[in-house]
C-alpha atoms as a PDB file:
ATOM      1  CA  UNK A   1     -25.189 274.302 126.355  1.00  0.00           C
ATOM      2  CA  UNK A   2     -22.579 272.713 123.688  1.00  0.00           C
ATOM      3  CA  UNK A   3     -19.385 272.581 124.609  1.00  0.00           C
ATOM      4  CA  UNK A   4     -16.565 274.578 122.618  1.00  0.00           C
ATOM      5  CA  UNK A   5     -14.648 272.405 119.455  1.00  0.00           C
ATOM      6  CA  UNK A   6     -11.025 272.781 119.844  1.00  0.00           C
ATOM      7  CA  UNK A   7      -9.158 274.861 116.596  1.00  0.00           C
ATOM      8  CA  UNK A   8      -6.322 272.432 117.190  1.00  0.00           C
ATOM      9  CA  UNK A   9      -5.516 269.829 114.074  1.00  0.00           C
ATOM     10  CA  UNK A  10      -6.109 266.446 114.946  1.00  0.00           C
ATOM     11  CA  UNK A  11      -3.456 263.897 114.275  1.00  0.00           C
ATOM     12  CA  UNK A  12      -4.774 261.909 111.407  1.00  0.00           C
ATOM     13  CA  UNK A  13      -4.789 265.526 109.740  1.00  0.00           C
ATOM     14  CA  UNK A  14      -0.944 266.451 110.977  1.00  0.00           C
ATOM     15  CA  UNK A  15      -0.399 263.157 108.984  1.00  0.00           C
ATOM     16  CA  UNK A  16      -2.256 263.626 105.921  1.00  0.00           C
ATOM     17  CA  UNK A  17      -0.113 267.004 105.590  1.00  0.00           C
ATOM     18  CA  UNK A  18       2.972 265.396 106.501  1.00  0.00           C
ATOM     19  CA  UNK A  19       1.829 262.507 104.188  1.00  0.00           C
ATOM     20  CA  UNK A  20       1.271 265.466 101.071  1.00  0.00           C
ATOM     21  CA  UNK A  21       4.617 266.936 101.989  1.00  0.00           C
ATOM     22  CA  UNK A  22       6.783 263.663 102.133  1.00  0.00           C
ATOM     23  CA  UNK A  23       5.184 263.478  98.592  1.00  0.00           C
ATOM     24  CA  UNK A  24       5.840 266.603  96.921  1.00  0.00           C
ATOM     25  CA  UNK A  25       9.416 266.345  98.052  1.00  0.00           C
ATOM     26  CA  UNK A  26       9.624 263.086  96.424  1.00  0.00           C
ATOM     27  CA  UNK A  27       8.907 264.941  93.485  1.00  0.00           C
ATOM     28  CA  UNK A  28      10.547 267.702  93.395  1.00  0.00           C
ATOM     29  CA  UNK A  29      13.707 266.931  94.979  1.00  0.00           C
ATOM     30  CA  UNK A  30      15.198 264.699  91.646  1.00  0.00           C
ATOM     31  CA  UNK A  31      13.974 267.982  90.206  1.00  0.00           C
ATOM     32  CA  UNK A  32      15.936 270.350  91.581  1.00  0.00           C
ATOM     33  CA  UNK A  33      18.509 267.580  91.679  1.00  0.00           C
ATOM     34  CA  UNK A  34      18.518 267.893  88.016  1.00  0.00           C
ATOM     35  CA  UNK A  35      18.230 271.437  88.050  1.00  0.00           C
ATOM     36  CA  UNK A  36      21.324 271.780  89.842  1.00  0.00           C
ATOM     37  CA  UNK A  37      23.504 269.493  88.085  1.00  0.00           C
ATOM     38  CA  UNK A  38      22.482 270.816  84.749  1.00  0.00           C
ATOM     39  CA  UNK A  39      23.463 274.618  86.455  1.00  0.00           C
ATOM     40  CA  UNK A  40      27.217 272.521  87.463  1.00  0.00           C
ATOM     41  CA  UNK A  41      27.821 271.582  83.678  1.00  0.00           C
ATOM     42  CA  UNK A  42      26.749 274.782  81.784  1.00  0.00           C
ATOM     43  CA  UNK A  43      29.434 276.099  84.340  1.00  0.00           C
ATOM     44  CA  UNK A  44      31.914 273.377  83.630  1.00  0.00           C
ATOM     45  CA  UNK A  45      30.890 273.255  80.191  1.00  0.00           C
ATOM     46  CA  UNK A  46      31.686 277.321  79.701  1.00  0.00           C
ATOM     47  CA  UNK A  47      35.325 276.557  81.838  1.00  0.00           C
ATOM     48  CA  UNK A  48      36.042 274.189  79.726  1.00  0.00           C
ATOM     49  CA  UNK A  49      35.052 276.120  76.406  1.00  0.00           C
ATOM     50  CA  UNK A  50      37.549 278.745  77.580  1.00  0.00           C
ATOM     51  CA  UNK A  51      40.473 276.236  78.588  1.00  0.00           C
ATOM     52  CA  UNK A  52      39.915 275.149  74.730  1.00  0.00           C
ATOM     53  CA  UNK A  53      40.093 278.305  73.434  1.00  0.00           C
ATOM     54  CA  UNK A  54      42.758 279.828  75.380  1.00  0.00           C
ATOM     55  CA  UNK A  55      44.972 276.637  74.120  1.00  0.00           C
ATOM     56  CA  UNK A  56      44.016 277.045  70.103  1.00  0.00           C
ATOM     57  CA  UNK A  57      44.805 281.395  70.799  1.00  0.00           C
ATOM     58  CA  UNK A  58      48.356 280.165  72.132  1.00  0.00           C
ATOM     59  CA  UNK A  59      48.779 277.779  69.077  1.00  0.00           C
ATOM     60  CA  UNK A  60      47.873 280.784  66.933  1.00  0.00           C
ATOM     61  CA  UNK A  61      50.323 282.735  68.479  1.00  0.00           C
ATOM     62  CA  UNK A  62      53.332 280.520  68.762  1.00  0.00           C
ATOM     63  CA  UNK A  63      54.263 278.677  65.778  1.00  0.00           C
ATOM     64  CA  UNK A  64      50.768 276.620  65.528  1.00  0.00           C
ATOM     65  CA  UNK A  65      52.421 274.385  68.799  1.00  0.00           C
ATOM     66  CA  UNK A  66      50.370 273.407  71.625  1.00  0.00           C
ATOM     67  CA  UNK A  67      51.494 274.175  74.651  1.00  0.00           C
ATOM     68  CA  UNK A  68      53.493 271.300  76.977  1.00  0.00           C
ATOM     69  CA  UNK A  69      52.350 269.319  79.625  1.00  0.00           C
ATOM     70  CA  UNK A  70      54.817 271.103  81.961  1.00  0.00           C
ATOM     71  CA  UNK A  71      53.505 274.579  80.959  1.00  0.00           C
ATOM     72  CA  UNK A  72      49.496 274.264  79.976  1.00  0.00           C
ATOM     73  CA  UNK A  73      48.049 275.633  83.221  1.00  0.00           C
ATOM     74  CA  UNK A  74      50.394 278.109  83.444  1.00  0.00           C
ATOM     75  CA  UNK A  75      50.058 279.787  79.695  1.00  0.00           C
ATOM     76  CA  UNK A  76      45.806 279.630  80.346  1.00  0.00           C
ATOM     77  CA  UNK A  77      46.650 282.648  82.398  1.00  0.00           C
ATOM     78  CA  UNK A  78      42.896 282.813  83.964  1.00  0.00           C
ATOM     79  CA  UNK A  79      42.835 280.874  86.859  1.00  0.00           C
ATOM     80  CA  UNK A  80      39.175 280.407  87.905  1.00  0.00           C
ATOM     81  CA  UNK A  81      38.299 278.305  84.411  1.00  0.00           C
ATOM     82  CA  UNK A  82      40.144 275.695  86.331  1.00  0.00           C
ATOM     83  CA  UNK A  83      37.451 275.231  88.486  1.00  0.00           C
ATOM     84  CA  UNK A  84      34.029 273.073  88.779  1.00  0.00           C
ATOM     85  CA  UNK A  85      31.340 273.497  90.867  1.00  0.00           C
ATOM     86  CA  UNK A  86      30.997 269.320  91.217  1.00  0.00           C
ATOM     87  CA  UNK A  87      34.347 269.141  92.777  1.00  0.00           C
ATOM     88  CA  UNK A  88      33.970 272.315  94.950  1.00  0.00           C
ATOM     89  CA  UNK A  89      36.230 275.538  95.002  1.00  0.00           C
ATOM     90  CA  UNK A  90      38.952 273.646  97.434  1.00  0.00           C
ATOM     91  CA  UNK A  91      40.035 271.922  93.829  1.00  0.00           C
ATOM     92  CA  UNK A  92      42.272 274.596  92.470  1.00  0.00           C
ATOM     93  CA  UNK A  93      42.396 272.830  88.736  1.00  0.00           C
ATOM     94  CA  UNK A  94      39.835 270.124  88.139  1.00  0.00           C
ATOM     95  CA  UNK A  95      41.050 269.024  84.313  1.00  0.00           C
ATOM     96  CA  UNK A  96      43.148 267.542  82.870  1.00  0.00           C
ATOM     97  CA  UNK A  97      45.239 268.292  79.858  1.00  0.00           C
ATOM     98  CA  UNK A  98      45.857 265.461  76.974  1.00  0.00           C
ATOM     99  CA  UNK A  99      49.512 264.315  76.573  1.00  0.00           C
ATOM    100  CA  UNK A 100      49.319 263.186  72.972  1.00  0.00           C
ATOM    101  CA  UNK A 101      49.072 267.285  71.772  1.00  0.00           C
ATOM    102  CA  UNK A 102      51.052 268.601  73.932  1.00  0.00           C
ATOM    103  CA  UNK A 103      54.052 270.178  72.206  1.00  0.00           C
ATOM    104  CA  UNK A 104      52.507 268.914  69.046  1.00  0.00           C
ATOM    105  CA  UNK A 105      51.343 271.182  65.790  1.00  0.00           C
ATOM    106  CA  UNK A 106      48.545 271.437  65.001  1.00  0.00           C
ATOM    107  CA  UNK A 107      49.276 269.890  61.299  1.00  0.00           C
ATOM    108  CA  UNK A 108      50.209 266.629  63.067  1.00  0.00           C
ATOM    109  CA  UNK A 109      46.098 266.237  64.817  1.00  0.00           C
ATOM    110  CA  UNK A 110      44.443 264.407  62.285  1.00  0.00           C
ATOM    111  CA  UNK A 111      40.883 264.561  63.665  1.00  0.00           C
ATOM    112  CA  UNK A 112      40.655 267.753  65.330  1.00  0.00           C
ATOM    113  CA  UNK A 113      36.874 267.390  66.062  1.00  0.00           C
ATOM    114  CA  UNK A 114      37.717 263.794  68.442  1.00  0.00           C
ATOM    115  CA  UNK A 115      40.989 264.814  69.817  1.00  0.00           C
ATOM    116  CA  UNK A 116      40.790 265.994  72.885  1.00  0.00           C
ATOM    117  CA  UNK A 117      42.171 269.437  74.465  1.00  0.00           C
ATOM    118  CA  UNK A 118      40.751 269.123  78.444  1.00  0.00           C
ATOM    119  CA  UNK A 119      38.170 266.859  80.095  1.00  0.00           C
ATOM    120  CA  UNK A 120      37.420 266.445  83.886  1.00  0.00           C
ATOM    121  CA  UNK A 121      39.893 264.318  84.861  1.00  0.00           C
ATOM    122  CA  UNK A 122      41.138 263.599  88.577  1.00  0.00           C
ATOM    123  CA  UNK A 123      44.806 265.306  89.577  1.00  0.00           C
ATOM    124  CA  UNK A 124      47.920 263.799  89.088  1.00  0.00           C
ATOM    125  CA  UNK A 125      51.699 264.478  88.720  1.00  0.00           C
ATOM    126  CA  UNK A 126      53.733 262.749  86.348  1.00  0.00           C
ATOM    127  CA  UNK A 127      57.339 263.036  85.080  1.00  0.00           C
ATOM    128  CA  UNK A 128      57.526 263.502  81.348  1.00  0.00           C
ATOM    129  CA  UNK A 129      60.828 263.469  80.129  1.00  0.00           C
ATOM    130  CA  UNK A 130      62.492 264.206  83.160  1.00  0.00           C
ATOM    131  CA  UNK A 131      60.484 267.139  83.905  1.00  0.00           C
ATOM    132  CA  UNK A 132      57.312 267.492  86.070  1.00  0.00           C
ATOM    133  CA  UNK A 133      53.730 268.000  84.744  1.00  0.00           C
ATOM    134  CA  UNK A 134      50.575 268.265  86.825  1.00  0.00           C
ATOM    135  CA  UNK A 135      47.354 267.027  85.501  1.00  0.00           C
ATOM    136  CA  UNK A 136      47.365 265.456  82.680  1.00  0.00           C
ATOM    137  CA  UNK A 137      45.715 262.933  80.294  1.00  0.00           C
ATOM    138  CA  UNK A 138      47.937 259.857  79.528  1.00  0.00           C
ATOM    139  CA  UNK A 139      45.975 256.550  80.865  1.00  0.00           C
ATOM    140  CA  UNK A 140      42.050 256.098  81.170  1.00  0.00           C
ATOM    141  CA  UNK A 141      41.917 256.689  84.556  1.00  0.00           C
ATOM    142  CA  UNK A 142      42.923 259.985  84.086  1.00  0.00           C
ATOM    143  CA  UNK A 143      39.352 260.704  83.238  1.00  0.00           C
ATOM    144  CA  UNK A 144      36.387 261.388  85.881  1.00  0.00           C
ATOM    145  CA  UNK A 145      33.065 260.620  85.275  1.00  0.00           C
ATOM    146  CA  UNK A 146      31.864 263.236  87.319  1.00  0.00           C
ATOM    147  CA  UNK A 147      28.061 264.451  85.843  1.00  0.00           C
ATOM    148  CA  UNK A 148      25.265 263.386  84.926  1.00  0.00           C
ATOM    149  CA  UNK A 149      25.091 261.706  88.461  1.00  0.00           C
ATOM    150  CA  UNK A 150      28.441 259.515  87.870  1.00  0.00           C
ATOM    151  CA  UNK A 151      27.642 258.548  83.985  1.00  0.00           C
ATOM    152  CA  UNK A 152      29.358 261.024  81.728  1.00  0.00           C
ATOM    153  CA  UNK A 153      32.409 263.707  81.857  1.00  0.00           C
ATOM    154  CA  UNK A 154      32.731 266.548  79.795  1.00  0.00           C
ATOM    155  CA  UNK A 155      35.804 267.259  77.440  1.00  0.00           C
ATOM    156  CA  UNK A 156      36.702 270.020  75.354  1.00  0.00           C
ATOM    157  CA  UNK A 157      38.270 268.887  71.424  1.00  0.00           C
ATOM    158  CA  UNK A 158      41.010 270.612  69.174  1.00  0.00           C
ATOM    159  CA  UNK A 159      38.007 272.079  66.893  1.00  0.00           C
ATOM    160  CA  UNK A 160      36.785 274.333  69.575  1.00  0.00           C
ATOM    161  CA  UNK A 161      33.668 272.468  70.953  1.00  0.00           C
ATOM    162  CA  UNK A 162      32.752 270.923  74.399  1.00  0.00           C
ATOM    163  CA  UNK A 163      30.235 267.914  74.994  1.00  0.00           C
ATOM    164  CA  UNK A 164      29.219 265.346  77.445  1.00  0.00           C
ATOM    165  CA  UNK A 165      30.595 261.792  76.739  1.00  0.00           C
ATOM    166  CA  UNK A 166      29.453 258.919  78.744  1.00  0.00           C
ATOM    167  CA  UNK A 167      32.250 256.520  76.734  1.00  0.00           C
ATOM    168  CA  UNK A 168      36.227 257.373  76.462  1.00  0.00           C
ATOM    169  CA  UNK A 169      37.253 257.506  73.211  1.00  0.00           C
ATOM    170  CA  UNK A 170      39.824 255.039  71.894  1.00  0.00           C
ATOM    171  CA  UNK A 171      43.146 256.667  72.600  1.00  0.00           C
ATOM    172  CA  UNK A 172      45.095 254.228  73.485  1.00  0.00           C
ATOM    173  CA  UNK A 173      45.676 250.101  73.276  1.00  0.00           C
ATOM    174  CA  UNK A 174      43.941 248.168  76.384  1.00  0.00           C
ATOM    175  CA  UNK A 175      45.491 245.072  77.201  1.00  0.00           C
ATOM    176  CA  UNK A 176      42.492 243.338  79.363  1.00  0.00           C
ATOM    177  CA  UNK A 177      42.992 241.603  82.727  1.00  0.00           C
ATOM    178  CA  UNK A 178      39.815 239.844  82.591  1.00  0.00           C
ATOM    179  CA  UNK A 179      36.839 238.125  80.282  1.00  0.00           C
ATOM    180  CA  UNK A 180      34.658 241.084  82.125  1.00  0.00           C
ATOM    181  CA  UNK A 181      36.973 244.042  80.672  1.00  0.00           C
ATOM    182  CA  UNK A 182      36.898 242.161  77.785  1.00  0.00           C
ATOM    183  CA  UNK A 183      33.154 241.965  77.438  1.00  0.00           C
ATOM    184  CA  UNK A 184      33.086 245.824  78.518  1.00  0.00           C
ATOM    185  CA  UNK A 185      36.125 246.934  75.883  1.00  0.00           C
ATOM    186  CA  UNK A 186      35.518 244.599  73.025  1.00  0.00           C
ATOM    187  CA  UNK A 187      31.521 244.132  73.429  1.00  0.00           C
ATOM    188  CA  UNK A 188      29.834 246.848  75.326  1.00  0.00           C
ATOM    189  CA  UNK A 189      31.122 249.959  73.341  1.00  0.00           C
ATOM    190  CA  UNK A 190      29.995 252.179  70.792  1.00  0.00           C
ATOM    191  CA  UNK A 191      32.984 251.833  68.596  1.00  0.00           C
ATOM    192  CA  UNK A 192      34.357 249.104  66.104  1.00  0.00           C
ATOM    193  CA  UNK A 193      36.570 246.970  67.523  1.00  0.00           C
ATOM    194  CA  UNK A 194      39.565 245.108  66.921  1.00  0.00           C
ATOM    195  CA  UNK A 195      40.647 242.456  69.029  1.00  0.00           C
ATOM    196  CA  UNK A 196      44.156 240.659  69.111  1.00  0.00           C
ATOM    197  CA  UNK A 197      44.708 237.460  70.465  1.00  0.00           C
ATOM    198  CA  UNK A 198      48.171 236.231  71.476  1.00  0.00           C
ATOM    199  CA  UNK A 199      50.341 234.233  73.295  1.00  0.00           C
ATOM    200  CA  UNK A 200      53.617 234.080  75.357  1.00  0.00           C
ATOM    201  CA  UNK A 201      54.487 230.557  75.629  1.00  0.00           C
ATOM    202  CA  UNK A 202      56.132 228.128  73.316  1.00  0.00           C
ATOM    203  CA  UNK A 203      58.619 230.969  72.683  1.00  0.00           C
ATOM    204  CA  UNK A 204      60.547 228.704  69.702  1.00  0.00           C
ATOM    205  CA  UNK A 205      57.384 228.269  67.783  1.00  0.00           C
ATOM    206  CA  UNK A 206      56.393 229.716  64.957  1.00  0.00           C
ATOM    207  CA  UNK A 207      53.217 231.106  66.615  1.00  0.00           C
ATOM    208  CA  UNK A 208      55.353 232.398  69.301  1.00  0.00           C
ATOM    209  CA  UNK A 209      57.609 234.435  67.047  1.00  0.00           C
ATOM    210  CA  UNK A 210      54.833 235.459  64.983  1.00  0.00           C
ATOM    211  CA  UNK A 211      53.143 236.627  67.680  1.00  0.00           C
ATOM    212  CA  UNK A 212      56.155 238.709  68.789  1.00  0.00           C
ATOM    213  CA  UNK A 213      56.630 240.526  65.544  1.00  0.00           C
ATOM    214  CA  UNK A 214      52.753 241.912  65.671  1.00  0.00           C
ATOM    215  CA  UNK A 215      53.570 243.181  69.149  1.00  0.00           C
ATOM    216  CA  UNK A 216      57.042 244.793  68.315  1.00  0.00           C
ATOM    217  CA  UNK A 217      56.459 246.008  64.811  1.00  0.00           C
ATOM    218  CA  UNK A 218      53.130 246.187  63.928  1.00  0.00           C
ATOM    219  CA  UNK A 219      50.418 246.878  66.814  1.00  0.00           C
ATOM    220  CA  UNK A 220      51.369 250.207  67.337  1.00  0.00           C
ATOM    221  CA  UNK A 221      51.406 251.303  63.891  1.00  0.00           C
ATOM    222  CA  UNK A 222      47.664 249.468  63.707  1.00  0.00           C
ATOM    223  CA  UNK A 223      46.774 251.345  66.769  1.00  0.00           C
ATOM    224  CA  UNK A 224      48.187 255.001  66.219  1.00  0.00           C
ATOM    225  CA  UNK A 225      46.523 254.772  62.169  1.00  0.00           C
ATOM    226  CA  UNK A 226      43.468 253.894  63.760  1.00  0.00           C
ATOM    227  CA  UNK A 227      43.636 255.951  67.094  1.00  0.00           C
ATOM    228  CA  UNK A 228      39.757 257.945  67.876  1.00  0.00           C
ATOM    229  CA  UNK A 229      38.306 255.951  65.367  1.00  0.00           C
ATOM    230  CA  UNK A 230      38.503 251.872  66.700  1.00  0.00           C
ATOM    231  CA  UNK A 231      39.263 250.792  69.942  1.00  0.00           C
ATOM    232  CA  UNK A 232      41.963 248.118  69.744  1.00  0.00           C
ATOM    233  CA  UNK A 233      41.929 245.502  72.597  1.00  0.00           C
ATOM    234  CA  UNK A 234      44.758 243.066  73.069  1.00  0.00           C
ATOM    235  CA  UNK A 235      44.041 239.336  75.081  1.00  0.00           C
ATOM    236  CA  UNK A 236      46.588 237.238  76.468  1.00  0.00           C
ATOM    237  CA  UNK A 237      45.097 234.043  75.881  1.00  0.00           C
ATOM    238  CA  UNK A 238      47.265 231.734  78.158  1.00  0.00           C
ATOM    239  CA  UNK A 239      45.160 233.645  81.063  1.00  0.00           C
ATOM    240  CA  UNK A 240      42.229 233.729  79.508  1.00  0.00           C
ATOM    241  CA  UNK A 241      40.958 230.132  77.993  1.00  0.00           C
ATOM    242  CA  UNK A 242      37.535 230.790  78.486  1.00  0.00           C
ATOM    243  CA  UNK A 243      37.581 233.354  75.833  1.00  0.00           C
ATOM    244  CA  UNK A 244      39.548 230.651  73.715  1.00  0.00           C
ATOM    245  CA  UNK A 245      36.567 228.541  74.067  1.00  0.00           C
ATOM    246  CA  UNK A 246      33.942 231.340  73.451  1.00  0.00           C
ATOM    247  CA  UNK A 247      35.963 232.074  70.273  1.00  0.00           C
ATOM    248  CA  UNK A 248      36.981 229.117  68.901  1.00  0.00           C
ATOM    249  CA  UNK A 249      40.660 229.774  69.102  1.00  0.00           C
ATOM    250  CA  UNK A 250      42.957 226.608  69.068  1.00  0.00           C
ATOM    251  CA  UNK A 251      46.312 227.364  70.277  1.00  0.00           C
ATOM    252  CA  UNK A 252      48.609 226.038  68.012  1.00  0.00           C
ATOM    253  CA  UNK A 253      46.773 225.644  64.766  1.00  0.00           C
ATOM    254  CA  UNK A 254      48.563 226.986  62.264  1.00  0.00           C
ATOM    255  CA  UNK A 255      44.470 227.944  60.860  1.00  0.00           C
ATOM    256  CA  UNK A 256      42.891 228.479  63.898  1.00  0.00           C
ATOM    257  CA  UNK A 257      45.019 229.466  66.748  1.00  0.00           C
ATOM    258  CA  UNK A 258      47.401 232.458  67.258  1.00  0.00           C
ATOM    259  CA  UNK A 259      47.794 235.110  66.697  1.00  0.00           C
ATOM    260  CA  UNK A 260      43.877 235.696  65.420  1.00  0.00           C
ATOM    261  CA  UNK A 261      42.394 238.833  64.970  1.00  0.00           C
ATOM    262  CA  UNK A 262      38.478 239.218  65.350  1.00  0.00           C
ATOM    263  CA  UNK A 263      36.538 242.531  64.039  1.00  0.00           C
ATOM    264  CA  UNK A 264      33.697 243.432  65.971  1.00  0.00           C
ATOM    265  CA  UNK A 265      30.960 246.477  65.211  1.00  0.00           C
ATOM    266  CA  UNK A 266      28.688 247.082  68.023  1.00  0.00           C
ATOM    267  CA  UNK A 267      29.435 244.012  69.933  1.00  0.00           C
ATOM    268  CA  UNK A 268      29.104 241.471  67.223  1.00  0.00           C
ATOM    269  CA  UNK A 269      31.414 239.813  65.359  1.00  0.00           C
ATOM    270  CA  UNK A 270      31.855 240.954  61.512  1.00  0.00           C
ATOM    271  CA  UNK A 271      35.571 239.241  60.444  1.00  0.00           C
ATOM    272  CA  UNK A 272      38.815 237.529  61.837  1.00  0.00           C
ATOM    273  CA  UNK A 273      41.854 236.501  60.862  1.00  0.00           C
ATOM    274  CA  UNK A 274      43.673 233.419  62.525  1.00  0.00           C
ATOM    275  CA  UNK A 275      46.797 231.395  62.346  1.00  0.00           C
ATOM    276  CA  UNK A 276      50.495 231.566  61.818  1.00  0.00           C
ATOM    277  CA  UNK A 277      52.969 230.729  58.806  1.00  0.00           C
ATOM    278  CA  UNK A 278      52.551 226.695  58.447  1.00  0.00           C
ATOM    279  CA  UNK A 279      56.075 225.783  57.721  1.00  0.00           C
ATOM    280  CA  UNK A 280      58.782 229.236  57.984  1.00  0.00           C
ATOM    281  CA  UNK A 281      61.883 226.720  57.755  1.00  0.00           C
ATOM    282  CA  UNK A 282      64.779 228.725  56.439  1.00  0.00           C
ATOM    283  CA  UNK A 283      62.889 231.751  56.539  1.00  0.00           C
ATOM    284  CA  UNK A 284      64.968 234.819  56.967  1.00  0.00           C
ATOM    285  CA  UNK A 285      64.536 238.477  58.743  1.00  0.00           C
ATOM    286  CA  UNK A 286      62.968 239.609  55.202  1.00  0.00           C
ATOM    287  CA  UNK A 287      60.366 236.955  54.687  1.00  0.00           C
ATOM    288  CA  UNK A 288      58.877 237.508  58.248  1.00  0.00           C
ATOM    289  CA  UNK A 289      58.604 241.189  57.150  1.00  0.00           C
ATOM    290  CA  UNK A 290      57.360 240.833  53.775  1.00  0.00           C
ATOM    291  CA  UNK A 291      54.627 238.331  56.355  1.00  0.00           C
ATOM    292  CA  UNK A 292      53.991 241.437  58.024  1.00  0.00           C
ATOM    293  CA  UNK A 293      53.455 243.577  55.252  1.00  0.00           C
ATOM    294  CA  UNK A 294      50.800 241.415  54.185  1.00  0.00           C
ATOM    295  CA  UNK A 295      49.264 241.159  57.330  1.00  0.00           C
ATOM    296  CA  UNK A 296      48.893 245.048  57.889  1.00  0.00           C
ATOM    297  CA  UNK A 297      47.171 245.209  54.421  1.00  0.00           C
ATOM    298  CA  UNK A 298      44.877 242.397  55.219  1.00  0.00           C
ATOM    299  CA  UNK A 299      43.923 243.753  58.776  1.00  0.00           C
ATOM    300  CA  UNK A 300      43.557 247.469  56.671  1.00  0.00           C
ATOM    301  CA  UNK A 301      41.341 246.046  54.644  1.00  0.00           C
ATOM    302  CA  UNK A 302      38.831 244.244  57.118  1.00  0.00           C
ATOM    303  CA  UNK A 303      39.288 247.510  59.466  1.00  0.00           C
ATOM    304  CA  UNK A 304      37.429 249.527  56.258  1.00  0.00           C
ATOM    305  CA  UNK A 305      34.333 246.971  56.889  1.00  0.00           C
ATOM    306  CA  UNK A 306      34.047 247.408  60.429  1.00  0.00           C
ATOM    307  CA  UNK A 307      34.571 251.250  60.377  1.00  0.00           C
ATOM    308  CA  UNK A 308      31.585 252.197  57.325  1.00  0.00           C
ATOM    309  CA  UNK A 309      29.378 254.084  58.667  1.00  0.00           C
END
């Protein structure tokens, strides 16, 4: 008489199973991972839609002027666009609103499809003017990078449409504190470049001076005719001589040193301008600007090469 098998699983079979399981969830979970996330920006992507729509329907109907800092997430009137799933519903308003439109018309935004209405942004106060405004869009770190697992955020633009972008656009001038900034501002971007090399000592040299004038009188106009479409990077090269080196910068070569001005397109260098005024003896307040003048239309110029498509 046999004796009775036992119905029971043995354990090299529990762990086959649990071997097939442990697998299949290896799959599937960066699936539904995906799944998920791509659920949290069709949401945050439709929020955003309707912040950027509820703006341009305000501009329509007051004067074609975008609302204020101060006053945006008041005037969107619906509260629950201010929402993302990614942050969670404790996060009453999880955008942020750009400070270079607001108050603006809408004659004065030259590139409606780049500039940028709302984008997920992390909350702030700030005082503008004297008066307080909560969540806006002045600095980089404004933005957060808060989809695509970490690598992109999404911002709605003055034409209507929303989209992922895994770079910030150049909006504003980025002094760098460091040869790695550098690399990542100057080198590891999709946009053309321009990057201006200067220095602060020596203040009774010519380099010095000339150095000053670019900075007072003529970086900003560079930077605000060429805002969304170049990034424009500013080195202090007293703190930095290893970029000197890299670059072949000589301080105090009236050919080579500063201020010098190197155009880069996709990380690689396509033009520069060095050097200061060799001999400015007896030169008065209008020869340093007609020096200026000169220099805006040369930089113009060699900005054209770097920005063809």
């Amino acid at each position: 008489m046999h004796a009775s098998r036992s119905t029971g699983f043995t354990l090299i079979e529990l762990l086959v199973v649990i071997a097939i399981i442990a697998i299949l969830a290896s799959i599937l979970f960066p699936v539904f991972s995906r799944a998920r996330e791509k659920a949290r920006m069709s949401s945050c992507t439709s929020n955003q839609r309707q912040i950027a729509m509820a703006v341009l329907m305000y501009v329509q109907e007051n004067n074609e002027k975008f609302p204020t800092a101060d006053a945006i997430w008041n005037d969107i009137g619906n509260q629950a666009i201010l929402k993302c799933l990614t942050k969670g519903k404790s996060v009453s308003n999880a955008f942020v609103y750009n400070l270079y439109i607001a108050g603006k018309s809408m004659g004065q935004i030259n590139y409606s499809e780049r500039e940028i209405v709302s984008a997920d942004g992390v909350p702030n106060t700030r005082d503008i003017n004297g008066v307080s405004a909560t969540n806006v869009l002045s600095a980089p770190a404004d933005f957060e990078f808060r989809h695509d697992f970490g690598l992109s955020f999404l911002a709605s633009f003055c034409d209507g449409h929303v989209a992922p972008m895994k770079e910030i656009p150049p909006m504003w001038v980025i002094d760098v504190e460091s040869a790695a900034e550098f690399d990542r501002e100057a080198l590891q971007t999709s946009y053309p470049t321009l990057a201006y090399f200067y220095t602060t000592t020596n203040s009774a040299t010519p380099e010095n001076q000339y150095c000053r004038l670019i900075h007072d009188q003529l970086l900003m106009d560079i930077a605000a005719q060429y805002r969304l479409l170049a990034k424009i990077v500013t080195v202090n090269g007293d703190k930095y001589p290893e970029l000197l080196t890299r670059y072949n910068i000589t301080p105090g070569s009236d050919t080579a040193g500063y201020p010098t001005f190197i155009f880069f397109s996709k990380g690689v260098e396509q033009d520069r301008m060095s050097g200061y005024p060799a001999d400015t003896t007896g030169w008065t307040d209008d020869d340093w600007q007609i020096e200026l003048s000169l220099c805006k239309a040369q930089i113009q110029q060699k900005m054209k090469g770097i920005l063809q498509p």
